[in-house]
PDB file of N, CA and C in Angstrom:
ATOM      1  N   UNK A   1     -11.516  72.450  20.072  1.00  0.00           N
ATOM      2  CA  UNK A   1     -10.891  72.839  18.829  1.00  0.00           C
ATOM      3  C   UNK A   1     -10.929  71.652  17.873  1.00  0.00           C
ATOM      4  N   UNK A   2     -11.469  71.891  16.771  1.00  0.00           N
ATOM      5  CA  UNK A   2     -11.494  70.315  15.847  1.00  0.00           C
ATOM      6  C   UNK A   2     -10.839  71.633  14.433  1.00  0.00           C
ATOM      7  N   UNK A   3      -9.740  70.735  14.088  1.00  0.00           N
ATOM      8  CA  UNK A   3      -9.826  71.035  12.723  1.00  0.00           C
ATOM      9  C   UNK A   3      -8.855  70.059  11.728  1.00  0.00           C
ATOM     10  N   UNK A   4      -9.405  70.029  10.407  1.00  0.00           N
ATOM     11  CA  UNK A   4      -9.129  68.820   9.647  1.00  0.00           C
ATOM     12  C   UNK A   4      -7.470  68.363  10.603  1.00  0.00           C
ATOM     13  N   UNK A   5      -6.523  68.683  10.737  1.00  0.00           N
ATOM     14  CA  UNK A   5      -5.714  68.230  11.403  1.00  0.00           C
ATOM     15  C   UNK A   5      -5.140  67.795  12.337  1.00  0.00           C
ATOM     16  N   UNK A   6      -6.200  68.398  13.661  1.00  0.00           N
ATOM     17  CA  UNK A   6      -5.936  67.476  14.829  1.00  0.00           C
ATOM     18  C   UNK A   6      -6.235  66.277  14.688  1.00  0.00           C
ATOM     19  N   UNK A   7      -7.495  65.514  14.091  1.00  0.00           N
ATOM     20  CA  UNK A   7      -7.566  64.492  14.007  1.00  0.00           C
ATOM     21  C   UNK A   7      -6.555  63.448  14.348  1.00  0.00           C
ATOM     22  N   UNK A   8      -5.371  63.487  13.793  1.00  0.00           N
ATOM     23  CA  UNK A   8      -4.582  62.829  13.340  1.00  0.00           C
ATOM     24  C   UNK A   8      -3.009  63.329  14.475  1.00  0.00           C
ATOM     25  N   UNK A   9      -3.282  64.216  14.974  1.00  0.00           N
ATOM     26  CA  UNK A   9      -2.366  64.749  15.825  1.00  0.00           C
ATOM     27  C   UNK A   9      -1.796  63.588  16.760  1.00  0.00           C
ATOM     28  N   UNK A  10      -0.293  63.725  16.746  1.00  0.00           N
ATOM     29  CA  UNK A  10      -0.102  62.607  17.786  1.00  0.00           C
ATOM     30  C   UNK A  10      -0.263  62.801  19.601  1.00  0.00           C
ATOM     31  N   UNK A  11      -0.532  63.919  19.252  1.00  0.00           N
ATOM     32  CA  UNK A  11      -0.888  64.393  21.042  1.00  0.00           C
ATOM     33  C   UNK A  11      -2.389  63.587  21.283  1.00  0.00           C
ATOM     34  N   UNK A  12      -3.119  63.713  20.157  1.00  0.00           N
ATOM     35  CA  UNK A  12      -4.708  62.699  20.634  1.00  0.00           C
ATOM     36  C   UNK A  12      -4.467  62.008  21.574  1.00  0.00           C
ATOM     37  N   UNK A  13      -5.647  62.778  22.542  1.00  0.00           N
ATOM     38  CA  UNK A  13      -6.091  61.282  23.876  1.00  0.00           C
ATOM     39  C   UNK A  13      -4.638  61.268  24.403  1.00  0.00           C
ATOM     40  N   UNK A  14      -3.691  62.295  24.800  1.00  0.00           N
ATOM     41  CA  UNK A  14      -2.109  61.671  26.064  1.00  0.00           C
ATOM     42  C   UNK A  14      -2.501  63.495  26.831  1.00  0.00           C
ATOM     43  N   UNK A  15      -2.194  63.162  27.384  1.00  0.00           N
ATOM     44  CA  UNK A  15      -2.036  63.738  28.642  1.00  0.00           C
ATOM     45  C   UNK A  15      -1.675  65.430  28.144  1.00  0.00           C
ATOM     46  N   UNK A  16      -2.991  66.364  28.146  1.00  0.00           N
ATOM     47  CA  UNK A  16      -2.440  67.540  27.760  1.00  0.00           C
ATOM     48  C   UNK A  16      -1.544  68.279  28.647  1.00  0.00           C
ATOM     49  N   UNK A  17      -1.258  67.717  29.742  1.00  0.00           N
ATOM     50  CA  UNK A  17      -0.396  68.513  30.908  1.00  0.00           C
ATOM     51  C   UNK A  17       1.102  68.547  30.400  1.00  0.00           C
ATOM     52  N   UNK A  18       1.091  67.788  29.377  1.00  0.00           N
ATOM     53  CA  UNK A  18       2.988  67.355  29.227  1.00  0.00           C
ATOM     54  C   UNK A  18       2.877  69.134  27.973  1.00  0.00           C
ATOM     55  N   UNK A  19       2.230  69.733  27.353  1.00  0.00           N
ATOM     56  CA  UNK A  19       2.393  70.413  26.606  1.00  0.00           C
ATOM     57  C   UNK A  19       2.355  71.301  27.282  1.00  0.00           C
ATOM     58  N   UNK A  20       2.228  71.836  28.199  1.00  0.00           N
ATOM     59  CA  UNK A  20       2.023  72.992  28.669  1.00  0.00           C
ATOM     60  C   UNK A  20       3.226  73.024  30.048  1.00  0.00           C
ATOM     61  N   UNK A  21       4.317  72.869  29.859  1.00  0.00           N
ATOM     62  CA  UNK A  21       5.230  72.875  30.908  1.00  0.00           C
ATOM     63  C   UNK A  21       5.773  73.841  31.459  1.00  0.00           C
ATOM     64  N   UNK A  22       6.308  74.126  32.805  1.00  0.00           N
ATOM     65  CA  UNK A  22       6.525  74.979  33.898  1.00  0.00           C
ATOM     66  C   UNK A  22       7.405  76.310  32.729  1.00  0.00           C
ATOM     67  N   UNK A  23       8.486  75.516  32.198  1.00  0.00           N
ATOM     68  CA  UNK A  23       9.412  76.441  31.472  1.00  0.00           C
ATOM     69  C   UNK A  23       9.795  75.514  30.177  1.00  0.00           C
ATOM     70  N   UNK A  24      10.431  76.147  29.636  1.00  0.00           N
ATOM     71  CA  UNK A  24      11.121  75.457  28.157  1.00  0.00           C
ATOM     72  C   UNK A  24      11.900  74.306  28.386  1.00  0.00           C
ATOM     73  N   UNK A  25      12.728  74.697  29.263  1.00  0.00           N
ATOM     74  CA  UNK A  25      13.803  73.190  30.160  1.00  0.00           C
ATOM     75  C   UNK A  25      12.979  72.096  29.717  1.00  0.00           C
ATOM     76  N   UNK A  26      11.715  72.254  30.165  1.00  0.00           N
ATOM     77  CA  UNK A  26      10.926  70.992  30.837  1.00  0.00           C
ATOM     78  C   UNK A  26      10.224  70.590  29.416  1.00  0.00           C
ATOM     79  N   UNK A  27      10.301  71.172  28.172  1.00  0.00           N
ATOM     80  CA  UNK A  27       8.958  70.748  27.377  1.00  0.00           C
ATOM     81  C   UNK A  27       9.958  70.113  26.416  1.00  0.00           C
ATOM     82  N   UNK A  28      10.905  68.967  26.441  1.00  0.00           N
ATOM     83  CA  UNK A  28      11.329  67.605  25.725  1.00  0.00           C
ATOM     84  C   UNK A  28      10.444  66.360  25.506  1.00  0.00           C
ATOM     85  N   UNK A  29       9.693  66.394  26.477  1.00  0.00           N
ATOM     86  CA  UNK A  29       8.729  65.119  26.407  1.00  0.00           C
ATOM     87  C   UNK A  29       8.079  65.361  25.418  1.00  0.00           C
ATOM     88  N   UNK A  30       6.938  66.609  25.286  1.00  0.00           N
ATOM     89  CA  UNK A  30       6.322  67.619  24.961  1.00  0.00           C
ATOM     90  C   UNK A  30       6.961  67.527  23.253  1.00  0.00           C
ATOM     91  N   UNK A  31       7.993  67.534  23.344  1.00  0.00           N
ATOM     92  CA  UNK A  31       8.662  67.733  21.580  1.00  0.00           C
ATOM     93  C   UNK A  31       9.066  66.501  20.772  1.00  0.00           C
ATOM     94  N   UNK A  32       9.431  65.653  22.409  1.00  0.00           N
ATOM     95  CA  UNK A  32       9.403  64.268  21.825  1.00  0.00           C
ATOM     96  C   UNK A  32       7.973  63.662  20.575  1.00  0.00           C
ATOM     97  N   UNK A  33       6.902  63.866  21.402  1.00  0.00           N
ATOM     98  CA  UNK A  33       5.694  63.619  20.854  1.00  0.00           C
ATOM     99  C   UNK A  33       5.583  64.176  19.361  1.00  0.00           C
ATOM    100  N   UNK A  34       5.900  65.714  19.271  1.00  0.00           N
ATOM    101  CA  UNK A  34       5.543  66.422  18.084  1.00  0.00           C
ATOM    102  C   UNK A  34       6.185  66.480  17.126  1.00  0.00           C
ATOM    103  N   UNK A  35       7.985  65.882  17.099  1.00  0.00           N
ATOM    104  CA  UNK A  35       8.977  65.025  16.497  1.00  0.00           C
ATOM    105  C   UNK A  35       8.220  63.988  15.823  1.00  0.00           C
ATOM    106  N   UNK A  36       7.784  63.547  16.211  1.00  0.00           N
ATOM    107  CA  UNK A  36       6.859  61.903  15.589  1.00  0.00           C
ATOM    108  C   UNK A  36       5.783  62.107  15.280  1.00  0.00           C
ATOM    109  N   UNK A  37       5.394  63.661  14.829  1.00  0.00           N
ATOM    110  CA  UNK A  37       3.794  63.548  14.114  1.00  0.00           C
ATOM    111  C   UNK A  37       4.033  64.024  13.161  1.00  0.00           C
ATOM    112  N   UNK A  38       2.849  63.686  12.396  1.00  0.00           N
ATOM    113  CA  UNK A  38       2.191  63.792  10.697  1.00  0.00           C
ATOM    114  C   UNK A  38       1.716  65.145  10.410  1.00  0.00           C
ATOM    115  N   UNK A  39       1.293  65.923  11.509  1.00  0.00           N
ATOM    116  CA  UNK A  39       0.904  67.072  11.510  1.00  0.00           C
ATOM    117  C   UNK A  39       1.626  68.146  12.307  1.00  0.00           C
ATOM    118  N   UNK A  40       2.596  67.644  12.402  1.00  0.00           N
ATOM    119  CA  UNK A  40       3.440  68.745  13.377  1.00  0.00           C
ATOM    120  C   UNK A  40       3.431  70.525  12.721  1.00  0.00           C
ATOM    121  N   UNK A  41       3.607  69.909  11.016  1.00  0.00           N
ATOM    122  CA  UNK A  41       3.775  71.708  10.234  1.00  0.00           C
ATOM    123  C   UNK A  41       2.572  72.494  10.678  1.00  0.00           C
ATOM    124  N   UNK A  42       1.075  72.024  10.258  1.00  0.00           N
ATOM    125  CA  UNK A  42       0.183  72.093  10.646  1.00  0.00           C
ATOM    126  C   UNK A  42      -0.136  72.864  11.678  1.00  0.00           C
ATOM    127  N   UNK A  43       0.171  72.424  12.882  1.00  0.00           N
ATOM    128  CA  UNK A  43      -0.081  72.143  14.197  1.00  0.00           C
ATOM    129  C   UNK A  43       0.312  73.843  14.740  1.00  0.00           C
ATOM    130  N   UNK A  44       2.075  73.484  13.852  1.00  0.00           N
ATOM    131  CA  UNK A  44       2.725  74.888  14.029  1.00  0.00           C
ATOM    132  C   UNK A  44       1.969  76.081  14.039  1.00  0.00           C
ATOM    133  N   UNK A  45       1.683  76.064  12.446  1.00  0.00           N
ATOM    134  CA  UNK A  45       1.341  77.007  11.948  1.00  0.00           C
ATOM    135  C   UNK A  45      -0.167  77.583  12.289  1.00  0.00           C
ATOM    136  N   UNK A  46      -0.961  76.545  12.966  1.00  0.00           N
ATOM    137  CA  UNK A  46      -2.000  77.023  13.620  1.00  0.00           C
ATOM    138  C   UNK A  46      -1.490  78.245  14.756  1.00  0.00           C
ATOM    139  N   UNK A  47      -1.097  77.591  15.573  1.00  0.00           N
ATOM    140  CA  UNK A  47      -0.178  78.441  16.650  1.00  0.00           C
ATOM    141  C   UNK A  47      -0.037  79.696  16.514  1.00  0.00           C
ATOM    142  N   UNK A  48       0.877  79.437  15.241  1.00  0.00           N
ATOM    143  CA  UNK A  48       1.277  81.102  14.949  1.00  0.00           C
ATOM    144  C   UNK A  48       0.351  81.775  14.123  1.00  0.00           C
ATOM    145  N   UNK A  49      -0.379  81.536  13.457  1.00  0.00           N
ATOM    146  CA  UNK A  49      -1.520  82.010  13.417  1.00  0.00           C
ATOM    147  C   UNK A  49      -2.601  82.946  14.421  1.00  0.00           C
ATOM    148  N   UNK A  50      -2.710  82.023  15.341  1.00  0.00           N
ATOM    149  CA  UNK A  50      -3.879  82.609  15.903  1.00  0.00           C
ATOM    150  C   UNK A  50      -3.049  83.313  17.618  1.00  0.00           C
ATOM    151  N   UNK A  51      -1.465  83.215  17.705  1.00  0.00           N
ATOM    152  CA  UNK A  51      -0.972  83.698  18.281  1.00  0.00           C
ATOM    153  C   UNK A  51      -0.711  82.991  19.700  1.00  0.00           C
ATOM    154  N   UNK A  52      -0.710  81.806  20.065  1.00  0.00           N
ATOM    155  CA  UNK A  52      -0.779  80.667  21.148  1.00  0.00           C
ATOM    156  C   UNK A  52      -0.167  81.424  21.788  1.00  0.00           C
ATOM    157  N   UNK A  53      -0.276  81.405  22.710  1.00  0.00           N
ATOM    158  CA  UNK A  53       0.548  82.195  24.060  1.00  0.00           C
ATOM    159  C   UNK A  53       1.280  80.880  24.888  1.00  0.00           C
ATOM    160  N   UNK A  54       1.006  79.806  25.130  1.00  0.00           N
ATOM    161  CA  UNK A  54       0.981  79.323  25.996  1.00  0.00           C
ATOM    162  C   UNK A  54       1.432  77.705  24.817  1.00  0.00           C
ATOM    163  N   UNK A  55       2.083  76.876  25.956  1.00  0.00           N
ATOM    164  CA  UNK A  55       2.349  75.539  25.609  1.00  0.00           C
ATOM    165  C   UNK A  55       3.219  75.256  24.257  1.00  0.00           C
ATOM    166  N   UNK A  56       3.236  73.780  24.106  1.00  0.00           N
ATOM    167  CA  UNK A  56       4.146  73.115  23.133  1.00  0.00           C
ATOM    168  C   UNK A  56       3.454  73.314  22.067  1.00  0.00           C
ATOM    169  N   UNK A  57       3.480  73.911  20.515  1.00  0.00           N
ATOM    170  CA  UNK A  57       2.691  73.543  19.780  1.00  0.00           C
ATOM    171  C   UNK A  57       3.338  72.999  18.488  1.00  0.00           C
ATOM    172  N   UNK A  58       3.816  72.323  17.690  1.00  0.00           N
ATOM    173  CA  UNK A  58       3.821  72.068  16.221  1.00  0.00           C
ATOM    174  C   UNK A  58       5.673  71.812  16.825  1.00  0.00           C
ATOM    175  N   UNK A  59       6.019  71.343  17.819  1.00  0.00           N
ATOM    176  CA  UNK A  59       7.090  71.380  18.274  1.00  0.00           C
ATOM    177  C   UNK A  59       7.898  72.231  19.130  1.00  0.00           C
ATOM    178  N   UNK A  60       7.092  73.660  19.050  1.00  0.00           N
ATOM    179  CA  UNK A  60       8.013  74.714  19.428  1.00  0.00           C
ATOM    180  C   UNK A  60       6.845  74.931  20.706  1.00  0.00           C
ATOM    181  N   UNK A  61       7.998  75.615  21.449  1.00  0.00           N
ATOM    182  CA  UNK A  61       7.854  76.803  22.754  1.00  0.00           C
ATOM    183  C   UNK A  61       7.250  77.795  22.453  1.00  0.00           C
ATOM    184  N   UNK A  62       6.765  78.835  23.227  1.00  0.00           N
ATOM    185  CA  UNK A  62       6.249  80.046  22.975  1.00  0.00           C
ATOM    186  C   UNK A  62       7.013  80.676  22.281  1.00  0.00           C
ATOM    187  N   UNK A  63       8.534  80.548  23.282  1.00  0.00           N
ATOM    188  CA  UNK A  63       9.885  81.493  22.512  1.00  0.00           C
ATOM    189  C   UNK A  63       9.873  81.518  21.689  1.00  0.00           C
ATOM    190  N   UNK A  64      10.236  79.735  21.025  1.00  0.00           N
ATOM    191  CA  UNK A  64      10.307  79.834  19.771  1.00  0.00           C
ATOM    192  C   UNK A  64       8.979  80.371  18.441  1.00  0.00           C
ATOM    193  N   UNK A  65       8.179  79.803  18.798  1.00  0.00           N
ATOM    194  CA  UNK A  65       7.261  80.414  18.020  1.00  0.00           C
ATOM    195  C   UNK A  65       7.619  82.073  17.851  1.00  0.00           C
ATOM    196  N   UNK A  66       7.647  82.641  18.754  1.00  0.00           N
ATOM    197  CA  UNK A  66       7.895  84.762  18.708  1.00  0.00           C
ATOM    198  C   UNK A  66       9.164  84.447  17.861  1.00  0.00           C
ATOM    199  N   UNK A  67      10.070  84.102  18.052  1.00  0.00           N
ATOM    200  CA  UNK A  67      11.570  83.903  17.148  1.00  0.00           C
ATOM    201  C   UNK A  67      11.035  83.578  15.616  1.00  0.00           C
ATOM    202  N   UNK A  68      10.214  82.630  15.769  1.00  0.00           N
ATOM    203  CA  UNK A  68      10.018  82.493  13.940  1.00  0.00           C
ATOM    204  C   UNK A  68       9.077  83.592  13.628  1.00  0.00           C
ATOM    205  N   UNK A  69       8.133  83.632  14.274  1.00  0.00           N
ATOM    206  CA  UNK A  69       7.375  85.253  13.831  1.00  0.00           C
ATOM    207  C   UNK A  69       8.117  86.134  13.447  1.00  0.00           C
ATOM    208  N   UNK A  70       9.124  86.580  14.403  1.00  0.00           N
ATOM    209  CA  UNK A  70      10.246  87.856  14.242  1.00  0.00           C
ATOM    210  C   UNK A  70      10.927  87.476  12.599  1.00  0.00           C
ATOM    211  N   UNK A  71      11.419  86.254  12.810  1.00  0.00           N
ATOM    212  CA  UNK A  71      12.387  85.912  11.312  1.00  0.00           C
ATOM    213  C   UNK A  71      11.597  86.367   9.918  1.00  0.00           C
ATOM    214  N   UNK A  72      10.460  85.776  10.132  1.00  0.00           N
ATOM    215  CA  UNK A  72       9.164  85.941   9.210  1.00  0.00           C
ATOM    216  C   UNK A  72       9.086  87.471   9.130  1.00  0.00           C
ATOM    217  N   UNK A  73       8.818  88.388   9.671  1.00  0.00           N
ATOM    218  CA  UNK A  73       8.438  89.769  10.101  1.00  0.00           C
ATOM    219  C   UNK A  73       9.683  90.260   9.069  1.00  0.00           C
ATOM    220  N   UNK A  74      10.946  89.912   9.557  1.00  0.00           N
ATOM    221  CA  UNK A  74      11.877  90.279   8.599  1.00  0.00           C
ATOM    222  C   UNK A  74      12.679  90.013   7.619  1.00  0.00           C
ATOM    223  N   UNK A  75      11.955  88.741   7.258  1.00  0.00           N
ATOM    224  CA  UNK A  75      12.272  88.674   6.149  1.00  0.00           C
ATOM    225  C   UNK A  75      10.833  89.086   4.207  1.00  0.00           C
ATOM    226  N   UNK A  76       9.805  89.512   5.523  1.00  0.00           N
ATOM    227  CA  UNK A  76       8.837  89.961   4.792  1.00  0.00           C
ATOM    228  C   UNK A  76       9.164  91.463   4.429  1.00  0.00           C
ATOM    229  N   UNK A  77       9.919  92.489   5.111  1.00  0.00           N
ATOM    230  CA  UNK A  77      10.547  93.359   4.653  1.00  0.00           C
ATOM    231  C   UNK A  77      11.078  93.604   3.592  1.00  0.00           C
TER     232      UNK A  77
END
């Protein structure tokens, strides 16, 4: 996946295993990282975009990602 914004992603080159954790409990490390990036909005919004199923992305959990979809969904109503 290359796009103008990973570049710059602070996940570059660390360990993709920390993003993809057992359950939500576990993905702090995971948010730690995406707390401290330049592209975190970005990152997000790729996610929800193309519908990530899986892992930490732009800060959020899967959950959360479906939770802001839903908010979005209704407040586009």
């Amino acid at each position: 996946m290359t796009t103008p914004w990973n570049s710059r992603a602070a996940c570059r080159g660390l360990d993709p295993l920390i993003f993809f954790p057992a359950t939500d409990d576990e993905a702090d490390p995971a948010k730690s990282v995406c707390n401290a990036c330049a592209v975190r909005e970005s990152c997000l919004e790729h996610a929800l975009g193309v519908r990530e199923r899986e892992g930490v992305w732009g800060g959020c959990t899967e959950s959360e990602r479906r939770r802001i979809i839903r908010r979005r969904r209704r407040a586009a109503s």
